[in-house]
N, C-alpha and C. Protein backbone atom coordinates (compact mmCIF):
# COMPACT_ATOMS: atom_id res chain seq x y z
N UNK A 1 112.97 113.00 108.21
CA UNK A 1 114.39 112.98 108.49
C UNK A 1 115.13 112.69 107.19
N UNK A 2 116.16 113.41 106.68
CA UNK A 2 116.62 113.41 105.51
C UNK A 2 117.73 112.17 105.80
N UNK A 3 117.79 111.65 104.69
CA UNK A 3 118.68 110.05 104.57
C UNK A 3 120.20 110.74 104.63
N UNK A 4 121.03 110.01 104.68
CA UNK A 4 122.34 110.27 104.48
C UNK A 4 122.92 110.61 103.14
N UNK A 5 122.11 109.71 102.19
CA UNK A 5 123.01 109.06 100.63
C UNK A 5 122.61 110.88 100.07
N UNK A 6 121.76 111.40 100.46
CA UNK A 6 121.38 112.78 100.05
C UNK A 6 122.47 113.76 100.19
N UNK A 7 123.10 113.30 101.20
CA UNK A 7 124.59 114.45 101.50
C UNK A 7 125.99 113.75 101.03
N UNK A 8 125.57 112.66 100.70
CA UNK A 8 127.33 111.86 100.32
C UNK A 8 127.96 112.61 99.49
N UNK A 9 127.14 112.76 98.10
CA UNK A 9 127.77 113.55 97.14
C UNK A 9 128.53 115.17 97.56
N UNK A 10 127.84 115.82 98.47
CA UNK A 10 128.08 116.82 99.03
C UNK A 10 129.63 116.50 99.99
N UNK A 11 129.53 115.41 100.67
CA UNK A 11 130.74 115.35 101.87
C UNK A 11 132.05 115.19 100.71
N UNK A 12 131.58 114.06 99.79
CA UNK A 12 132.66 113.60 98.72
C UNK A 12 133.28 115.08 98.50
N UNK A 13 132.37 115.62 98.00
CA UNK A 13 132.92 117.55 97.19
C UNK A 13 133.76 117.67 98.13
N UNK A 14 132.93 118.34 99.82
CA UNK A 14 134.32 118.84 100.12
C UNK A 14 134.96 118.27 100.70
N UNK A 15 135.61 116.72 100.61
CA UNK A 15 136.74 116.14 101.05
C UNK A 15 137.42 116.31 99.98
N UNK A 16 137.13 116.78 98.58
CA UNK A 16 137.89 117.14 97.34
C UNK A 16 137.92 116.41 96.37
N UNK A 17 136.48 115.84 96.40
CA UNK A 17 136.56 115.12 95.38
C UNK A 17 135.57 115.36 94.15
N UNK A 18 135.38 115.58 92.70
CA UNK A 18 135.36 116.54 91.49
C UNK A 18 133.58 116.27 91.58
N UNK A 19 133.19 117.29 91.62
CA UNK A 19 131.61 117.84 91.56
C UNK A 19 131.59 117.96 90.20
N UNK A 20 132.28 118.25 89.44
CA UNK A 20 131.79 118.75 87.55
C UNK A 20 132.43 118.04 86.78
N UNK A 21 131.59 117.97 86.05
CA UNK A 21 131.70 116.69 84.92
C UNK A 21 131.15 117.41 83.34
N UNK A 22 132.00 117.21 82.29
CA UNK A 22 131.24 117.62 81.23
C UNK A 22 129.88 116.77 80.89
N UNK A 23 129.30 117.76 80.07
CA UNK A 23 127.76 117.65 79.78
C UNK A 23 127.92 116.27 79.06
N UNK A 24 126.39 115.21 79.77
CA UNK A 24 126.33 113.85 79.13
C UNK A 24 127.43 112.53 80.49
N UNK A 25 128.13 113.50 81.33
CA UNK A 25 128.96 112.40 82.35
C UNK A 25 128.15 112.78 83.51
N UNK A 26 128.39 112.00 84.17
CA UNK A 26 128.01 111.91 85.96
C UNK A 26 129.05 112.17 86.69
N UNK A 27 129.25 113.52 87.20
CA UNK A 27 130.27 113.78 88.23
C UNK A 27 131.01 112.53 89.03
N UNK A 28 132.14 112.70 89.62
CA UNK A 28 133.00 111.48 90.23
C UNK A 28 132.16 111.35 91.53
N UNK A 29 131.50 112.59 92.31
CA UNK A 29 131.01 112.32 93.33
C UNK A 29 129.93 111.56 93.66
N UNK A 30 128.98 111.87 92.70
CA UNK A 30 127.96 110.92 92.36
C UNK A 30 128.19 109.65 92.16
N UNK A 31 129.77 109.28 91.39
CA UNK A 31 129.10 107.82 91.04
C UNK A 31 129.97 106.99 92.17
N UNK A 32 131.26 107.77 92.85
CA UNK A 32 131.46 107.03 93.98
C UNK A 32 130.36 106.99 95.44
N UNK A 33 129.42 107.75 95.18
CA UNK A 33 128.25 107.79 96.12
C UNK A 33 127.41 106.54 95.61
N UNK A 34 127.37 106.34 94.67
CA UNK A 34 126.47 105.18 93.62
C UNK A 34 126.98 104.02 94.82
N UNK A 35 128.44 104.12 94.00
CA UNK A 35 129.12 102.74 94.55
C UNK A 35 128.98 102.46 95.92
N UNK A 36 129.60 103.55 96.83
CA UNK A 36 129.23 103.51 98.35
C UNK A 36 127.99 102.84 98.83
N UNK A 37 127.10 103.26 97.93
CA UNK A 37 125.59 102.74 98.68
C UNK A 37 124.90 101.60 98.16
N UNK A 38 125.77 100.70 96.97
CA UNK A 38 125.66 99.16 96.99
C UNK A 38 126.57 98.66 97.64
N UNK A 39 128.00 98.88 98.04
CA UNK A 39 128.56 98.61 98.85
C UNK A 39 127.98 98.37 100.24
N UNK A 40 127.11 99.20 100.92
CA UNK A 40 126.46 99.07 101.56
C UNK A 40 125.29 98.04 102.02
N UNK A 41 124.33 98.38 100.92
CA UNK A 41 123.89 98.03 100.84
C UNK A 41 123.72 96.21 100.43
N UNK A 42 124.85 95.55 99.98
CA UNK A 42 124.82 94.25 99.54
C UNK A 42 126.10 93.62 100.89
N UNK A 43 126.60 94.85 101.51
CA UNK A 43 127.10 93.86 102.94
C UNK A 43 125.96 94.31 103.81
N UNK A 44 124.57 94.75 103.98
CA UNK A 44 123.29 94.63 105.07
C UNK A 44 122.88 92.92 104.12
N UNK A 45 122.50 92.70 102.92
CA UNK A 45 122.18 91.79 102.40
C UNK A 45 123.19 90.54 103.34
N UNK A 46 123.90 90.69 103.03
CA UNK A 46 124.86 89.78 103.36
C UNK A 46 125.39 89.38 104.59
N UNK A 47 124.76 90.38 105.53
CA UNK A 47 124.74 89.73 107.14
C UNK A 47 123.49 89.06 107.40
N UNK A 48 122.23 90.05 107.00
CA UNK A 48 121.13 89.26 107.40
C UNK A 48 121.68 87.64 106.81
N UNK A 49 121.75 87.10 105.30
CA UNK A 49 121.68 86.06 104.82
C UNK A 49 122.49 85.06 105.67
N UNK A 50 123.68 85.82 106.69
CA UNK A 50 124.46 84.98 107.33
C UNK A 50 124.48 84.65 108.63
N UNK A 51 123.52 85.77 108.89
CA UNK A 51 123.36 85.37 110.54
C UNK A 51 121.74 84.87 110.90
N UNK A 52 121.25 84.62 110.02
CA UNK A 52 119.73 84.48 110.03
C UNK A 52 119.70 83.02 110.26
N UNK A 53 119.05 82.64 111.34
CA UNK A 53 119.20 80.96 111.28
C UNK A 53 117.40 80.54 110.80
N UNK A 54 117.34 78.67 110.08
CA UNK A 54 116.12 78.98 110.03
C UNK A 54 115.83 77.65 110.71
N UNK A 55 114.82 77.68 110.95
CA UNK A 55 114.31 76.52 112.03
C UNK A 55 113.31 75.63 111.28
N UNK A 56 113.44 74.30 111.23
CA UNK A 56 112.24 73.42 110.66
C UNK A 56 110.99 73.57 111.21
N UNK A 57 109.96 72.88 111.04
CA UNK A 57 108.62 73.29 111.79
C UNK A 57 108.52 72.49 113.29
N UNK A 58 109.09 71.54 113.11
CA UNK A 58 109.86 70.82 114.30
C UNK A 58 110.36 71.54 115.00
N UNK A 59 111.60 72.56 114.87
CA UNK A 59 112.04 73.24 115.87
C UNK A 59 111.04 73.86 116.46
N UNK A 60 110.31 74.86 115.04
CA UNK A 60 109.38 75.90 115.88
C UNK A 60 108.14 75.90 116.87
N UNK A 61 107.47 74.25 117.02
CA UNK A 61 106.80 73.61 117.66
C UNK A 61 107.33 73.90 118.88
N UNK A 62 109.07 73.46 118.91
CA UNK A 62 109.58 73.33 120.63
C UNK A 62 109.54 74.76 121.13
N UNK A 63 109.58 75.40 120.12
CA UNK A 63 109.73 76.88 120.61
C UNK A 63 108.21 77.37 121.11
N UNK A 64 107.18 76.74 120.66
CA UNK A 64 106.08 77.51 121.39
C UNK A 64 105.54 78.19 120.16
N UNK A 65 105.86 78.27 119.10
CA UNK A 65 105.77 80.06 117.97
C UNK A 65 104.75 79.16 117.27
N UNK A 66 104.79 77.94 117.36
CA UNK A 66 103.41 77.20 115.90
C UNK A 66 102.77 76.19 116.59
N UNK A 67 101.30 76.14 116.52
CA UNK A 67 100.72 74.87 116.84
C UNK A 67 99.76 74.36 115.66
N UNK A 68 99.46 72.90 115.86
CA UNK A 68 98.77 72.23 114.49
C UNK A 68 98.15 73.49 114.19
N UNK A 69 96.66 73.87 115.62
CA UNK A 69 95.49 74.31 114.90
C UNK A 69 95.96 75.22 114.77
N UNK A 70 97.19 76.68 114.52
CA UNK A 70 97.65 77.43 114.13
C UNK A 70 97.87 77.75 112.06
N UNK A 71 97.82 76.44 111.84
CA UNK A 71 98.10 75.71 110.54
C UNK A 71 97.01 76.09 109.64
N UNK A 72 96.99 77.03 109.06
CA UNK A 72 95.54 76.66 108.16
C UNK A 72 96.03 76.87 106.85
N UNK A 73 95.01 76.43 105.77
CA UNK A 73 95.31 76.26 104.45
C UNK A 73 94.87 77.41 103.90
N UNK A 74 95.71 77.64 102.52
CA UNK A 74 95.10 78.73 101.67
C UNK A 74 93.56 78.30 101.25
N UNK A 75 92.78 79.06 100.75
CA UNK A 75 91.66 78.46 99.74
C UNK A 75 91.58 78.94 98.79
N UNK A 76 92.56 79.81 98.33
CA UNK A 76 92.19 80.69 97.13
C UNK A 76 92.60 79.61 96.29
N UNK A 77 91.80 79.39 95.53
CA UNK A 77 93.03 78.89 94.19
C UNK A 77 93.96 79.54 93.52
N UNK A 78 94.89 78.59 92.77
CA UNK A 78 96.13 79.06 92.29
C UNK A 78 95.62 79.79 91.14
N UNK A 79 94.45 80.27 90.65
CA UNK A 79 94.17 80.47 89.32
C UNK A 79 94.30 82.04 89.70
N UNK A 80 93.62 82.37 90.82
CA UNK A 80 93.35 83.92 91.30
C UNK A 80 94.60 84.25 91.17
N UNK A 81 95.52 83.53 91.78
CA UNK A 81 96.82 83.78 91.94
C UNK A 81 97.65 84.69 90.22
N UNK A 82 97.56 83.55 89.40
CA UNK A 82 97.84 83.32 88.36
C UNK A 82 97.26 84.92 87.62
N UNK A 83 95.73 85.01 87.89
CA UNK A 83 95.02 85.95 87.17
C UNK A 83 95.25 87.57 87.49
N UNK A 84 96.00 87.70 89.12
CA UNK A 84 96.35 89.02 89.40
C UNK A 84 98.24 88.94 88.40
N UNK A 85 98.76 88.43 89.20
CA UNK A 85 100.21 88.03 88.26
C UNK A 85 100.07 88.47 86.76
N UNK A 86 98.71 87.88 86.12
CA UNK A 86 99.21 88.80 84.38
C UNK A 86 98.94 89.65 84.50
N UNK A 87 97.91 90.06 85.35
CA UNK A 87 97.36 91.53 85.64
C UNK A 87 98.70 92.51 85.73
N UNK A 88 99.20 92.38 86.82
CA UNK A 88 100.42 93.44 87.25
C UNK A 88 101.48 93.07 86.22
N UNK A 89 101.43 92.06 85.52
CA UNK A 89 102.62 91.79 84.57
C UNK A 89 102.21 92.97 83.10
N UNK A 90 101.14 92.60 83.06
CA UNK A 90 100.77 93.50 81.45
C UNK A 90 101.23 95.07 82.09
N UNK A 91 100.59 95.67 83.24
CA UNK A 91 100.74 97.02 83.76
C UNK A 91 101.82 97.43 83.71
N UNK A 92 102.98 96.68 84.11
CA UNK A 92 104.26 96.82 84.10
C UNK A 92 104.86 96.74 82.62
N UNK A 93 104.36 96.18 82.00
CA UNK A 93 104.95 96.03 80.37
C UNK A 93 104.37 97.61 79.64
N UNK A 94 103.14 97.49 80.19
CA UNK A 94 102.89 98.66 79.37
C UNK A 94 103.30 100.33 80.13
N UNK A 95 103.35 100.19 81.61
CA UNK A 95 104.48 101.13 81.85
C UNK A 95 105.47 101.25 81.24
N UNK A 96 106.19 100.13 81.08
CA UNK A 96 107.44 100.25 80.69
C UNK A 96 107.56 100.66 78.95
N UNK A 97 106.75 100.50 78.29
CA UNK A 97 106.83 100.74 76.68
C UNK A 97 106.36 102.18 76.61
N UNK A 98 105.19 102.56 77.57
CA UNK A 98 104.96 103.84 77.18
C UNK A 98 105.90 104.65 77.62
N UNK A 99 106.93 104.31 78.54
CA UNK A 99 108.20 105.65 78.79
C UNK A 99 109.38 105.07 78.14
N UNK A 100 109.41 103.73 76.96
CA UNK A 100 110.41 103.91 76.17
C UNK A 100 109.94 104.78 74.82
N UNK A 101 108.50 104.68 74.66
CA UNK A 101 108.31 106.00 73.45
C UNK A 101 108.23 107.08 73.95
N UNK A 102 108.10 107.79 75.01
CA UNK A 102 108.20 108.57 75.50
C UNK A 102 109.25 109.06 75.30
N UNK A 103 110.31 108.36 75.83
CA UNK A 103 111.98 108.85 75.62
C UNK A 103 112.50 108.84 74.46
N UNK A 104 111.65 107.76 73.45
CA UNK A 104 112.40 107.93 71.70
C UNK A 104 111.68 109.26 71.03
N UNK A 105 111.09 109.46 71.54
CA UNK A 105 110.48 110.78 70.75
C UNK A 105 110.89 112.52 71.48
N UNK A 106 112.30 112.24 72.42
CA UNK A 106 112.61 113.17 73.17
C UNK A 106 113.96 113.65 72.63
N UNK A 107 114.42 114.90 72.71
CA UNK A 107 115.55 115.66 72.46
C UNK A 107 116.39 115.21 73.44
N UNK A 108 116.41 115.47 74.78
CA UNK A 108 116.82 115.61 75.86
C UNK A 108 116.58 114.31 76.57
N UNK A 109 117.01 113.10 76.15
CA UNK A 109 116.86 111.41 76.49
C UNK A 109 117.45 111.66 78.20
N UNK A 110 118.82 111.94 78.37
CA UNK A 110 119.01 111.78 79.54
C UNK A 110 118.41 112.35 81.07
N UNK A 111 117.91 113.99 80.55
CA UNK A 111 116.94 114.29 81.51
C UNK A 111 115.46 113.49 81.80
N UNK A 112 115.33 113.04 80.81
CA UNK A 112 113.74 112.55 81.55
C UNK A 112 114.27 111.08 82.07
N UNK A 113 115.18 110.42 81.43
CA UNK A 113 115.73 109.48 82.12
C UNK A 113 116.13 109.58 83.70
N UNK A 114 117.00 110.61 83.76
CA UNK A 114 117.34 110.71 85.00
C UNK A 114 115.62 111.28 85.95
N UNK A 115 114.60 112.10 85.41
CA UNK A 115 113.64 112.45 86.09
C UNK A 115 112.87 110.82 85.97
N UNK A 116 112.56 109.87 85.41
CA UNK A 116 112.05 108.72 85.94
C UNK A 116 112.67 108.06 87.07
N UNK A 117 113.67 107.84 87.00
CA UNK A 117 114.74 107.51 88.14
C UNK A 117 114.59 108.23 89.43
N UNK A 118 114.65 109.35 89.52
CA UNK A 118 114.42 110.18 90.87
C UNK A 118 112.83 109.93 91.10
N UNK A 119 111.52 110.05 90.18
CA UNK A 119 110.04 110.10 90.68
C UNK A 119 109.80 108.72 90.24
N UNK A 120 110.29 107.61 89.88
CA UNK A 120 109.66 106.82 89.51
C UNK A 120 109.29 106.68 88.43
């Protein structure tokens, strides 16, 4: 099922609002579609955060949802913890350096920019 934010730019056009932009800008439709969909998106943030109640472990006892022997402890140690964390931290650093040389050694910076952005 195709999302909505896929047609905004499209509805924006024909309610009349400017599809073309000189080369190097982002059309008006696009970037009021941008805006629309943090707009959005940070008032869903902002109800959950406000209507979400949270309950001590006390409450959740009366409620039935936790009991002691329900309770169990981690055993991993914090080190495993620690040892995946640099793991995905280096991966991510070195993602990230190999598509900034990637892009310094490119003619066309904003297309592959914009193609990381759309695939990741």
């Amino acid at each position: 099922m195709p999302s909505f934010h896929l047609f905004l730019p499209a509805i924006l056009t024909s309610l009349g609002v400017n599809n073309e932009a000189p080369a190097g800008v982002v059309p008006d439709s696009v970037r009021f579609s941008f805006i629309a969909g943090g707009v959005v998106f940070i008032a869903a943030v902002a109800y959950t955060v406000f209507t979400t109640r949270e309950y001590s472990p006390e409450q959740m006892k009366t409620f039935g949802e936790i009991r002691e022997q329900d309770v169990r402890h981690i055993k991993t140690p914090a080190a495993a913890f620690y040892k995946k964390g640099l793991l995905w931290t280096i991966i991510g650093l070195s993602l990230t350096l190999l598509l900034f040389w990637y892009n310094s050694t490119s003619v066309d910076v904003l297309k592959k920019n914009c193609m990381c952005l759309r695939w990741g």
